[in-house]
Structures are given as structure tokens and as C-alpha cells.
C-alpha atoms as a PDB file:
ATOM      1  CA  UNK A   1     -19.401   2.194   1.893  1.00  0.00           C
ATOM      2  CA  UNK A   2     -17.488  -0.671  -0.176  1.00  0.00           C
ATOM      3  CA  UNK A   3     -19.984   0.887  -2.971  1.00  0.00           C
ATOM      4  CA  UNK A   4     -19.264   4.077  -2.533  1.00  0.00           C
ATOM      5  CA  UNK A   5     -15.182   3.746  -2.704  1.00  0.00           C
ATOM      6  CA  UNK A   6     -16.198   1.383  -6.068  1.00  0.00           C
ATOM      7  CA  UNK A   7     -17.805   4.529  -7.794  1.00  0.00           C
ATOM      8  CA  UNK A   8     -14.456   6.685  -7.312  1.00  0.00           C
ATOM      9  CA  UNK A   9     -12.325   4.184  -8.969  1.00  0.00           C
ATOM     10  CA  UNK A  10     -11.861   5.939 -12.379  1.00  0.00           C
ATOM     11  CA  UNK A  11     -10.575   2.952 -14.232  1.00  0.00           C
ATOM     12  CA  UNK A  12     -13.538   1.032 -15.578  1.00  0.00           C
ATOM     13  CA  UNK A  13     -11.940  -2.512 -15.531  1.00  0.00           C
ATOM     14  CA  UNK A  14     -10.771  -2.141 -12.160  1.00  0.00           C
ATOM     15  CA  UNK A  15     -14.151  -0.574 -11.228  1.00  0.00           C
ATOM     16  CA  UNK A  16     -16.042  -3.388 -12.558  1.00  0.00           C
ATOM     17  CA  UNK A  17     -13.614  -6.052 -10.629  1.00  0.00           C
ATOM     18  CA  UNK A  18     -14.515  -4.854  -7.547  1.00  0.00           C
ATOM     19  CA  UNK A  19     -18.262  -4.382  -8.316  1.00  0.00           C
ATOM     20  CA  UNK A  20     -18.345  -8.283  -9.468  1.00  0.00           C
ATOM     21  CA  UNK A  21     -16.185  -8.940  -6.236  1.00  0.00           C
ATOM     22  CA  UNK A  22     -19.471  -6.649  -3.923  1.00  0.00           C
ATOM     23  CA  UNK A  23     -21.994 -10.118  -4.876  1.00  0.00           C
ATOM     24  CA  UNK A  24     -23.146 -12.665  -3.311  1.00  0.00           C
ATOM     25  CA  UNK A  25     -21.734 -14.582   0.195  1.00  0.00           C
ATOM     26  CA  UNK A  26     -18.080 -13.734   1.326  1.00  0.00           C
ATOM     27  CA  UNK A  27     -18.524 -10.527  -0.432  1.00  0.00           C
ATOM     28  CA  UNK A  28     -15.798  -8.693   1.988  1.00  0.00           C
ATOM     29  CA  UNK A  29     -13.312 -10.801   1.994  1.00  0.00           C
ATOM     30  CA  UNK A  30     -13.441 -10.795  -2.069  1.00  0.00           C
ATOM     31  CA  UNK A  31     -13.218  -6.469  -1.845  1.00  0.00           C
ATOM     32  CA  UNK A  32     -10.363  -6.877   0.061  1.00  0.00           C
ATOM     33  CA  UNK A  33      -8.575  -9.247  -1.472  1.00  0.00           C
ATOM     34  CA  UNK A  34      -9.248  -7.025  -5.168  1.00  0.00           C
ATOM     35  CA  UNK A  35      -8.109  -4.258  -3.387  1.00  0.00           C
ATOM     36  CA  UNK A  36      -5.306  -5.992  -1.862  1.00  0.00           C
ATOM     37  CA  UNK A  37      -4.362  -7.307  -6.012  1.00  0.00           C
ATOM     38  CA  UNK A  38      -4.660  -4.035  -7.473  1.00  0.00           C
ATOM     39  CA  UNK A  39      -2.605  -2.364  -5.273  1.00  0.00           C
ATOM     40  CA  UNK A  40      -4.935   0.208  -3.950  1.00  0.00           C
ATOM     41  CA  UNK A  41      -5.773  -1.303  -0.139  1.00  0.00           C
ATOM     42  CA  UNK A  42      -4.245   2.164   1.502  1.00  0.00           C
ATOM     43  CA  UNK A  43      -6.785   4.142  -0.767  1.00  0.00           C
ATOM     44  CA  UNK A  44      -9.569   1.416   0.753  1.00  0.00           C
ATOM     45  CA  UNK A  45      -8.217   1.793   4.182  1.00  0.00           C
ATOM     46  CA  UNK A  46      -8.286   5.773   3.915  1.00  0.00           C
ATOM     47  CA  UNK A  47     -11.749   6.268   1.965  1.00  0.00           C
ATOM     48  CA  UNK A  48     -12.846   3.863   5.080  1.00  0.00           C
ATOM     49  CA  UNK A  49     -11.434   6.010   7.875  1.00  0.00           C
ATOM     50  CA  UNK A  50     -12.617   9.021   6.297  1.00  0.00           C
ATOM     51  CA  UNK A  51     -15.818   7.453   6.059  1.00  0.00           C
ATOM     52  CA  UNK A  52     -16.163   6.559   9.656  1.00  0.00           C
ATOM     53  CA  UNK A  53     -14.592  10.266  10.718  1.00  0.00           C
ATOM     54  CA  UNK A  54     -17.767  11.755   9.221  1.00  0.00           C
ATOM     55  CA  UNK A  55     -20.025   9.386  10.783  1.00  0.00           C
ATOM     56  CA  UNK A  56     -18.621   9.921  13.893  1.00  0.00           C
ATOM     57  CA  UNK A  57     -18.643  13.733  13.485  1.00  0.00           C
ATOM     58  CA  UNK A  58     -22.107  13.698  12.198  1.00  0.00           C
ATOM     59  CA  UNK A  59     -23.438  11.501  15.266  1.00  0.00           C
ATOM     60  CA  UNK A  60     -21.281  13.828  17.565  1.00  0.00           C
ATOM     61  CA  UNK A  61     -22.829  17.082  16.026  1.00  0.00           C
ATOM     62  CA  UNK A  62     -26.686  15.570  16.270  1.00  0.00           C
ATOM     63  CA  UNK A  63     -26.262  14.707  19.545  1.00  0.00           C
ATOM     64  CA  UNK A  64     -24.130  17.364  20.982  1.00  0.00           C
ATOM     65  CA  UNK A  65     -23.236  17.663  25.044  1.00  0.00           C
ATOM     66  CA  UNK A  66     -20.137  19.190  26.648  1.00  0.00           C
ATOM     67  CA  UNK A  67     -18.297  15.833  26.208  1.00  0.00           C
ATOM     68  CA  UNK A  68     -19.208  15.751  22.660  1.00  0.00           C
ATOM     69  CA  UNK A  69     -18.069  18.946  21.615  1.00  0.00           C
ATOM     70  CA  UNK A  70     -14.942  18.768  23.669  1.00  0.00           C
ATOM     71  CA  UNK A  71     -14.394  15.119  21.492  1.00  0.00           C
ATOM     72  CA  UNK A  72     -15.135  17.530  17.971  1.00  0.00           C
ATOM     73  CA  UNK A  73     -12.651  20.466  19.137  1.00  0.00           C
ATOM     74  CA  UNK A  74     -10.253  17.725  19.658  1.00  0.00           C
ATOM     75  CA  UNK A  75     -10.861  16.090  16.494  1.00  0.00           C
ATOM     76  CA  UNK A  76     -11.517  18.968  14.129  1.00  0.00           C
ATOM     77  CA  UNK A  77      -7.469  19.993  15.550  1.00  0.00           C
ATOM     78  CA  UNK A  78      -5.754  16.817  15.797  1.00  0.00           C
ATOM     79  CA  UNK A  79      -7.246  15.435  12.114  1.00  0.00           C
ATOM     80  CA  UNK A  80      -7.806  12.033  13.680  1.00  0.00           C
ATOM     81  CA  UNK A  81     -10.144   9.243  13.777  1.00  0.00           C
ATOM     82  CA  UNK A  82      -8.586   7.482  17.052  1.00  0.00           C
ATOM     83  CA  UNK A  83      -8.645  10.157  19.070  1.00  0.00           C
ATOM     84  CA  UNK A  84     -12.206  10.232  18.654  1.00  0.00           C
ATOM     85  CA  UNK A  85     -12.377   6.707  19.428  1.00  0.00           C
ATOM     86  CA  UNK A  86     -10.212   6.512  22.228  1.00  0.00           C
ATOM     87  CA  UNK A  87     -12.390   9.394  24.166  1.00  0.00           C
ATOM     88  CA  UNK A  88     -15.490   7.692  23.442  1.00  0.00           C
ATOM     89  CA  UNK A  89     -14.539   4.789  24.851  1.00  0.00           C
END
């Protein structure tokens, strides 16, 4: 995922920070903290939740029940990742 929100960085030199910062031990603590530098955490944070919405809505849609598509009518509505949480759990 960390990968992923590299590749739609369009500046190269920022781009190639956070590649450099994806090796080796302690790896996510270093993406953060680039992120967290250059200013661009929230963009992190929302790729991320994004990310996990479509997970969640692709599990949900594989392995649909009444429940389930009760949780995706709710989601697809509301636009939001905790409410899909929250009713999970």
C-alpha cells in the first residue's frame, strides 16, 4: 500500500525519498516520518483509508449475506470507512 501511495507522488525527488525510506528494518516508521517532513501525511492518511474502504467493500461484496449488504448500503450512502468498522465489530 505504502508502494502504491509512493507511485502517485508526481515529484520525483520526493518520490524517491520515500522509496529509499520503504528499505530495510523500521521501514514504517521512516514512511511516516517522510511523509510527516514533506508535509503530505493527510494525503498518506487518506490514500490509506481509501485503501482499506475498498478492501473492505471488496471482502463485503465476495462474501455477501444480509448483514453484509445492509453494512455496503450503509457505506456506499454515508461515504465512510468507520461506519463499516463499527458494524462489523
Amino acid at each position: 500500500m505504502m508502494v502504491d501511495f509512493t507511485e502517485t507522488i508526481e515529484d520525483i525527488r520526493l518520490q524517491n525519498r520515500l522509496y529509499i525510506s520503504l528499505n530495510g528494518s523500521g521501514s514504517f516508521r521512516r514512511f511516516k516520518d517522510s511523509c510527516i517532513n514533506f508535509d503530505i501525511i493527510n494525503d498518506w492518511y487518506k490514500f490509506r483509508d481509501e485503501r482499506y474502504k475498498q478492501l473492505a467493500i471488496d471482502w463485503c461484496e465476495k462474501n455477501k449475506n444480509n448483514r453484509v449488504r445492509y453494512i455496503l448500503s450503509s457505506l456506499r450512502k454515508e461515504n465512510k470507512i468507520q461506519n463499516l468498522i463499527s458494524k462489523i465489530l
